[in-house]
N, C-alpha and C. Protein backbone atom coordinates (compact mmCIF):
# COMPACT_ATOMS: atom_id res chain seq x y z
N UNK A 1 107.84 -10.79 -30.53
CA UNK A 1 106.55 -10.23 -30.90
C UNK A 1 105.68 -11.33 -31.51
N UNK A 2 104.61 -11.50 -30.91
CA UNK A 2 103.49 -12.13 -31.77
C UNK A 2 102.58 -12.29 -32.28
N UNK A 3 102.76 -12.77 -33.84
CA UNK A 3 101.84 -12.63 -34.63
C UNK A 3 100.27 -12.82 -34.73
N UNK A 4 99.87 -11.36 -35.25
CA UNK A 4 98.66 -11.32 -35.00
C UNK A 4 97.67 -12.84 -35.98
N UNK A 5 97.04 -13.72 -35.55
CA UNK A 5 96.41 -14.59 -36.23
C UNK A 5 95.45 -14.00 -37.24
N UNK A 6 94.59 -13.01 -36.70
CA UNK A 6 93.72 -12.83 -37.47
C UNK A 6 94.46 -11.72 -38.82
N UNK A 7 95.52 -11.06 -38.67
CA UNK A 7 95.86 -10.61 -39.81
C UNK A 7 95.27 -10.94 -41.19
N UNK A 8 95.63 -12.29 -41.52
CA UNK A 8 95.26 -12.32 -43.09
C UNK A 8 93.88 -12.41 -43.64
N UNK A 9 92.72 -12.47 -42.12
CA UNK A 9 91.74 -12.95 -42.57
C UNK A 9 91.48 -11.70 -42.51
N UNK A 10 91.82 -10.22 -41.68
CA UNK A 10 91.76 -8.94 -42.05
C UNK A 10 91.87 -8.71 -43.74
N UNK A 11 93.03 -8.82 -44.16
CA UNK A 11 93.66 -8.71 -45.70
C UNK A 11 92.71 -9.19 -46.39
N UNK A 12 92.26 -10.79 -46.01
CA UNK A 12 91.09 -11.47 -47.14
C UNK A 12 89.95 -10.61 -47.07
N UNK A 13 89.13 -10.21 -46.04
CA UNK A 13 87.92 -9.28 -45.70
C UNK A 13 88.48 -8.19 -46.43
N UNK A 14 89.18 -7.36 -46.58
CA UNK A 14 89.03 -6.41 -47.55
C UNK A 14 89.17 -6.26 -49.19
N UNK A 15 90.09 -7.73 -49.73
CA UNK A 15 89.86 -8.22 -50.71
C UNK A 15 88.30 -8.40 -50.85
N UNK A 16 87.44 -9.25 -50.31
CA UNK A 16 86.11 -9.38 -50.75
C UNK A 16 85.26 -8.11 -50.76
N UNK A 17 85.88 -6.77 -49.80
CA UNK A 17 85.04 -5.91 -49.89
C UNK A 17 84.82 -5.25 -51.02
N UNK A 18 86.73 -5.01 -51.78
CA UNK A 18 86.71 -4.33 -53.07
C UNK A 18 86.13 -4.99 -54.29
N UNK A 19 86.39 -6.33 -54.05
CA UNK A 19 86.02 -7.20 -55.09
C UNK A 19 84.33 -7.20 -55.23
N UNK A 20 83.31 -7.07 -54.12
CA UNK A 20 81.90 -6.96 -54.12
C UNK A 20 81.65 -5.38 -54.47
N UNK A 21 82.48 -4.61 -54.54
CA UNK A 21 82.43 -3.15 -54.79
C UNK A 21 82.52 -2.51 -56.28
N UNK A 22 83.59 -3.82 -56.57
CA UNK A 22 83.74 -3.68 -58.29
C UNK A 22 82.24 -4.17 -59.10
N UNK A 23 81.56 -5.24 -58.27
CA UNK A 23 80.82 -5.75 -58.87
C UNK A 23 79.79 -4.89 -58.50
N UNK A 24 79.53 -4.01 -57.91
CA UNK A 24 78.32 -3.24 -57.63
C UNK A 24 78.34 -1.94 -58.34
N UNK A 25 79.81 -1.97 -58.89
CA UNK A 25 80.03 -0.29 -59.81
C UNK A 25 78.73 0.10 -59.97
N UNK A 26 77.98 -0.36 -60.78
CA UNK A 26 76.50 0.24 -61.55
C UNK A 26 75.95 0.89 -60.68
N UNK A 27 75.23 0.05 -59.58
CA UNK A 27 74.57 0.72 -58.48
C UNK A 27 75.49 1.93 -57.64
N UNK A 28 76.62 1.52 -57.15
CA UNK A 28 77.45 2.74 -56.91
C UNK A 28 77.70 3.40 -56.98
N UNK A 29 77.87 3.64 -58.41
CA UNK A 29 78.42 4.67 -59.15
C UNK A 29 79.95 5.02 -59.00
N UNK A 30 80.40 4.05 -58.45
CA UNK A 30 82.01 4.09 -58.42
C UNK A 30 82.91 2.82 -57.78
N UNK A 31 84.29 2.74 -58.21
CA UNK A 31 84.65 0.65 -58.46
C UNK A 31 85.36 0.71 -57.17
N UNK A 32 85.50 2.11 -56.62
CA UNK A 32 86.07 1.38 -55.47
C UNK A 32 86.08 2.41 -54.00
N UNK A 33 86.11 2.25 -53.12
CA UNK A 33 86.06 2.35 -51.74
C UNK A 33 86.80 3.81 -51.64
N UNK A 34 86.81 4.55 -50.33
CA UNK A 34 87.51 5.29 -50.19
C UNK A 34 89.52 4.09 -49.75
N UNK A 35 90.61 4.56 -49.89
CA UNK A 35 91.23 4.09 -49.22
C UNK A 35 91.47 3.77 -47.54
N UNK A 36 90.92 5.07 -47.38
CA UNK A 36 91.29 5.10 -45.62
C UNK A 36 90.04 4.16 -45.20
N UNK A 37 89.09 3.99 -45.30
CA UNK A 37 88.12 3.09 -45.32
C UNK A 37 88.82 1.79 -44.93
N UNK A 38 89.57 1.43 -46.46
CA UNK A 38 89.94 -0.02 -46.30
C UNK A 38 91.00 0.16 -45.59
N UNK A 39 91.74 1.43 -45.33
CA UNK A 39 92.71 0.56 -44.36
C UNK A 39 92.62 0.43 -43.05
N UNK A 40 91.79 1.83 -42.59
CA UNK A 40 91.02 1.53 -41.11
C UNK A 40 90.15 0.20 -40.85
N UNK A 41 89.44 -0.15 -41.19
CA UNK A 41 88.47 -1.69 -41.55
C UNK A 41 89.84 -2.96 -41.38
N UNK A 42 90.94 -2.63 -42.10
CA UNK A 42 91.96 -3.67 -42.40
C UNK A 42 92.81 -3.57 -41.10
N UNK A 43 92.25 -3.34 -40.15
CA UNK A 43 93.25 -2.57 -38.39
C UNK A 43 91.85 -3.03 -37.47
N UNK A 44 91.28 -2.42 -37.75
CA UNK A 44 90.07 -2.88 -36.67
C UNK A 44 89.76 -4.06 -36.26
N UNK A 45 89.63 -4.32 -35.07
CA UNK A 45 89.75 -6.18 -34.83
C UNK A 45 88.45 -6.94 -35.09
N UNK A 46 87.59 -6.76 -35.71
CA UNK A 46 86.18 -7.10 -35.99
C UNK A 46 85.99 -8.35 -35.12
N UNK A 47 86.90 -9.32 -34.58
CA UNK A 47 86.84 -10.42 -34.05
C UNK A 47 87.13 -10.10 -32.21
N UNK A 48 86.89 -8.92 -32.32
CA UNK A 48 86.87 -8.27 -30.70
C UNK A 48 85.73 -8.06 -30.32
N UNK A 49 84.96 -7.88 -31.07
CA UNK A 49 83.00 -7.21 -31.48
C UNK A 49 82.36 -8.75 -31.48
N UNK A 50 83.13 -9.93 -31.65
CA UNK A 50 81.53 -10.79 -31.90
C UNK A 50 82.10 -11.90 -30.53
N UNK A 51 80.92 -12.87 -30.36
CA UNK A 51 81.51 -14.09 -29.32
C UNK A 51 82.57 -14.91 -29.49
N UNK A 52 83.14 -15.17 -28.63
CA UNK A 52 84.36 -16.07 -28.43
C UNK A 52 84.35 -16.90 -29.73
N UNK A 53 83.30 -18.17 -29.57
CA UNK A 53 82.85 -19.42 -30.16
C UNK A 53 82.72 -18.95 -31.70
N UNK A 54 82.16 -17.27 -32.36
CA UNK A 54 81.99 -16.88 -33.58
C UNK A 54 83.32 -16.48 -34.14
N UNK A 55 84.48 -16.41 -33.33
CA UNK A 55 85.67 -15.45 -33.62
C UNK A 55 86.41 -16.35 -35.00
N UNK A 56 86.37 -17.55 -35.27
CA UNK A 56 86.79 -17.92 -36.67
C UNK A 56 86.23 -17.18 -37.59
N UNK A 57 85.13 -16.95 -37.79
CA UNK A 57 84.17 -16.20 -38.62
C UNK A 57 83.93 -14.81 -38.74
N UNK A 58 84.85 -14.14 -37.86
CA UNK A 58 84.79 -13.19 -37.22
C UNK A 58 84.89 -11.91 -38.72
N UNK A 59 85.76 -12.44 -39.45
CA UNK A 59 85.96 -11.65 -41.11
C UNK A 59 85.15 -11.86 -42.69
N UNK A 60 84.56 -13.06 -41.99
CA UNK A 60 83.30 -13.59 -43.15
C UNK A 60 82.70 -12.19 -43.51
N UNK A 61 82.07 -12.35 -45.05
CA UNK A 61 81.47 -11.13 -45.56
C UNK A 61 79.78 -11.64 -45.38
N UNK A 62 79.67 -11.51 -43.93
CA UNK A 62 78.59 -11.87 -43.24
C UNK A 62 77.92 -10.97 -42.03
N UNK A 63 76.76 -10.95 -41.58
CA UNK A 63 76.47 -10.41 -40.59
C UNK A 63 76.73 -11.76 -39.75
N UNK A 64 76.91 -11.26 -38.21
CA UNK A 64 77.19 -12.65 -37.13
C UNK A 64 76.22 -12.33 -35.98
N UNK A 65 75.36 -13.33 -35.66
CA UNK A 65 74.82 -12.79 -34.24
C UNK A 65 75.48 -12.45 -32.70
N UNK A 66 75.32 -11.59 -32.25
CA UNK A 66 75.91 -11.35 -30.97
C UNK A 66 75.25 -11.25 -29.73
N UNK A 67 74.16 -11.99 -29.93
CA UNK A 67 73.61 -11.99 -28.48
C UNK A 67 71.94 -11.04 -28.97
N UNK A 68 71.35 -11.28 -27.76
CA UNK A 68 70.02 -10.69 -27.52
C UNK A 68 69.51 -10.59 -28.76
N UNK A 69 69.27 -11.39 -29.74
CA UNK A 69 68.78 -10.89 -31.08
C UNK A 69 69.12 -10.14 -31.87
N UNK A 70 70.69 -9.46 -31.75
CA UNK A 70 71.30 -8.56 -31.95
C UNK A 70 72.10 -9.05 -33.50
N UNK A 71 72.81 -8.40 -34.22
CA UNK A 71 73.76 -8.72 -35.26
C UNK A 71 74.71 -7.91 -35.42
N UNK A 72 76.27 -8.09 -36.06
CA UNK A 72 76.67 -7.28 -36.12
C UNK A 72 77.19 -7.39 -37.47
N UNK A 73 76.61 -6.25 -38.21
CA UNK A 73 76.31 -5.78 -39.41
C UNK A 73 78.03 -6.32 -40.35
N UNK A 74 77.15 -7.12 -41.71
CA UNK A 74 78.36 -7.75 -42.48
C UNK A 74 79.44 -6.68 -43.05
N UNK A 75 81.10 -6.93 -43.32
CA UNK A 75 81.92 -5.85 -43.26
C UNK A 75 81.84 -4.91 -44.37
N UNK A 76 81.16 -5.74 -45.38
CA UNK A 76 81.12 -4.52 -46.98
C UNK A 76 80.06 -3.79 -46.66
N UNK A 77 79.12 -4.01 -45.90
CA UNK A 77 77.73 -3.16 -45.25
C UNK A 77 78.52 -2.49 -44.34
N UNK A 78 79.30 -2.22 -43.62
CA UNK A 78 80.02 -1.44 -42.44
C UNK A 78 80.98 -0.48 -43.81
N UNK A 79 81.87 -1.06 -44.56
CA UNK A 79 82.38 0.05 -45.37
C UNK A 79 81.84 0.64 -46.09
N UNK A 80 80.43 0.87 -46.28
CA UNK A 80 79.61 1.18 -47.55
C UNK A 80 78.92 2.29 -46.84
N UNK A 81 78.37 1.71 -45.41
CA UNK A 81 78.04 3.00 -44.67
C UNK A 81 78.96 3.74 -43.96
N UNK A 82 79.96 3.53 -43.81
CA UNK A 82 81.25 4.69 -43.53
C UNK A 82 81.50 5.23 -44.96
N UNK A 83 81.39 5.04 -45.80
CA UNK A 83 81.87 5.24 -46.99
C UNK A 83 80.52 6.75 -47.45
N UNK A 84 79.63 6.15 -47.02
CA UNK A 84 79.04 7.29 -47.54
C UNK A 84 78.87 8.38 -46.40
N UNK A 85 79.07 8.20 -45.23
CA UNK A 85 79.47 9.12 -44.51
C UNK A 85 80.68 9.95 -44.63
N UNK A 86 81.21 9.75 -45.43
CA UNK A 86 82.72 10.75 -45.53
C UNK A 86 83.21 11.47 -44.48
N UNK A 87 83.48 10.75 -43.67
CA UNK A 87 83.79 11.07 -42.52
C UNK A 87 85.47 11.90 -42.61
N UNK A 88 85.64 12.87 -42.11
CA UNK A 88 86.89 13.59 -42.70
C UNK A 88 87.67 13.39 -41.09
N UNK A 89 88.99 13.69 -41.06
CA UNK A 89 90.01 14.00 -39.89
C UNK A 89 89.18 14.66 -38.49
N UNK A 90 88.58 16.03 -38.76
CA UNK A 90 88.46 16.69 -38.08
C UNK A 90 86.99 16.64 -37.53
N UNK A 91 86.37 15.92 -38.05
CA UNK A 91 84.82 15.78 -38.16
C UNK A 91 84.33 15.51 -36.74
N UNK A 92 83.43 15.38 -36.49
CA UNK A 92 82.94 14.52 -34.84
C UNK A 92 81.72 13.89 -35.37
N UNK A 93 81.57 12.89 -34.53
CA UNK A 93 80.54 11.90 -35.05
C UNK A 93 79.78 11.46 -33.88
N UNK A 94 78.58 11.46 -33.91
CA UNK A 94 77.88 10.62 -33.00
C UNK A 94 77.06 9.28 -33.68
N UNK A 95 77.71 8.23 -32.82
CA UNK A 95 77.18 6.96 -33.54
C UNK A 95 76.34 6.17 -32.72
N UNK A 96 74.80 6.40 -32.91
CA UNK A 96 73.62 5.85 -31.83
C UNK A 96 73.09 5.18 -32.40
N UNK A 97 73.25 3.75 -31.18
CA UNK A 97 72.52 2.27 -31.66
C UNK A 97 73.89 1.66 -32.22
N UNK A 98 74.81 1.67 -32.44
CA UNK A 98 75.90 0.70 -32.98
C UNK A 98 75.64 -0.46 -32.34
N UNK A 99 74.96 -1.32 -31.74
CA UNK A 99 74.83 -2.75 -31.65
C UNK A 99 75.97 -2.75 -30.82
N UNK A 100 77.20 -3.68 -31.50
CA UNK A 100 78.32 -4.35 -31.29
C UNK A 100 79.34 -3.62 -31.22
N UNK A 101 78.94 -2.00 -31.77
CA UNK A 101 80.35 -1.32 -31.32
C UNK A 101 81.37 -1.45 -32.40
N UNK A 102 80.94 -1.98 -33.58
CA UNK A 102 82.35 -2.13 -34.50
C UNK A 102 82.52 -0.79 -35.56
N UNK A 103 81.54 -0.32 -35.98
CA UNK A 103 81.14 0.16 -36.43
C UNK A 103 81.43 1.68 -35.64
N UNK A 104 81.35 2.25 -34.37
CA UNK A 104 81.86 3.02 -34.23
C UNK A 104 83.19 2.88 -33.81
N UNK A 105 83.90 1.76 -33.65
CA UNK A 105 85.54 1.80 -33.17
C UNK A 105 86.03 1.90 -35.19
N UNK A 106 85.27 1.99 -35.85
CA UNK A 106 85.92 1.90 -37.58
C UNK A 106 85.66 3.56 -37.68
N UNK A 107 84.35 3.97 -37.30
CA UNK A 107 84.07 5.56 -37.66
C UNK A 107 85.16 6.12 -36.70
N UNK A 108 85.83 5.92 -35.71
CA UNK A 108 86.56 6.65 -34.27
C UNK A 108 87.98 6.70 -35.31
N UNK A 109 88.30 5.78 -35.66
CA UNK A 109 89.69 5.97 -36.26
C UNK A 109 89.64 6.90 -37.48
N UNK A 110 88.61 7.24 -38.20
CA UNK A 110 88.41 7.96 -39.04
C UNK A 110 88.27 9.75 -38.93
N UNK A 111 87.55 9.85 -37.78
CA UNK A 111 86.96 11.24 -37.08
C UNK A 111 87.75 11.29 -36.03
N UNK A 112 87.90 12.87 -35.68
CA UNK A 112 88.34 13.15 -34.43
C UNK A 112 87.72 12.37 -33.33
N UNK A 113 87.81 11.99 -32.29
CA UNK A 113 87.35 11.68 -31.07
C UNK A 113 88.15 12.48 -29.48
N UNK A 114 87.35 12.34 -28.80
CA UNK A 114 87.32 13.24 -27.78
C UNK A 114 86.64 12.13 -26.52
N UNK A 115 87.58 12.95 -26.03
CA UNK A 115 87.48 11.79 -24.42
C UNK A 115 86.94 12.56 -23.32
């Protein structure tokens, strides 16, 4: 079996998410994330969503461009708006305009989906 590379830079990206989350308590109104959040986000290949040549960077707490003027939205901005969507098990979601698509393959693992 072989090891996934991008693993730890998964693990580091969600370290910076909680860690920018603690520091935003005030505005938030709370220090930390839902869990399933971070662990769906911590599975999702975010480095599947951007270009080849960007894929080192692929976990930076950054937005990355992807073409046509496009971006795909930085990862504590992707858990912050799933986060306030409370997206439950059973829920259904329609996600229009996702750009890059990461953003609904993070909401899909969260909500029912239907094929």
């Amino acid at each position: 079996m072989t090891a996934d590379p991008f693993e730890e830079l998964r693990r580091q990206m969600i370290a910076v998410i909680a860690a920018e989350t603690v520091f935003l308590t005030g505005e938030l109104g709370k220090a930390s994330l839902d869990r399933r959040v971070l662990e769906i986000m911590g599975r999702v290949p975010r480095h599947a969503f951007v270009p080849v040549e960007l894929r080192a960077y692929a976990y930076a707490n950054t937005p990355l461009p992807i073409g046509f003027e496009k971006t795909i939205s930085q990862p504590f901005i992707v858990a912050l708006m799933t986060e306030l969507t409370e997206p439950q098990p059973n829920a259904r979601v329609l996600e229009v305009g996702t750009g890059s698509g990461y953003q609904a393959a993070v909401l899909a693992e969260l909500a029912e989906t239907k094929a």
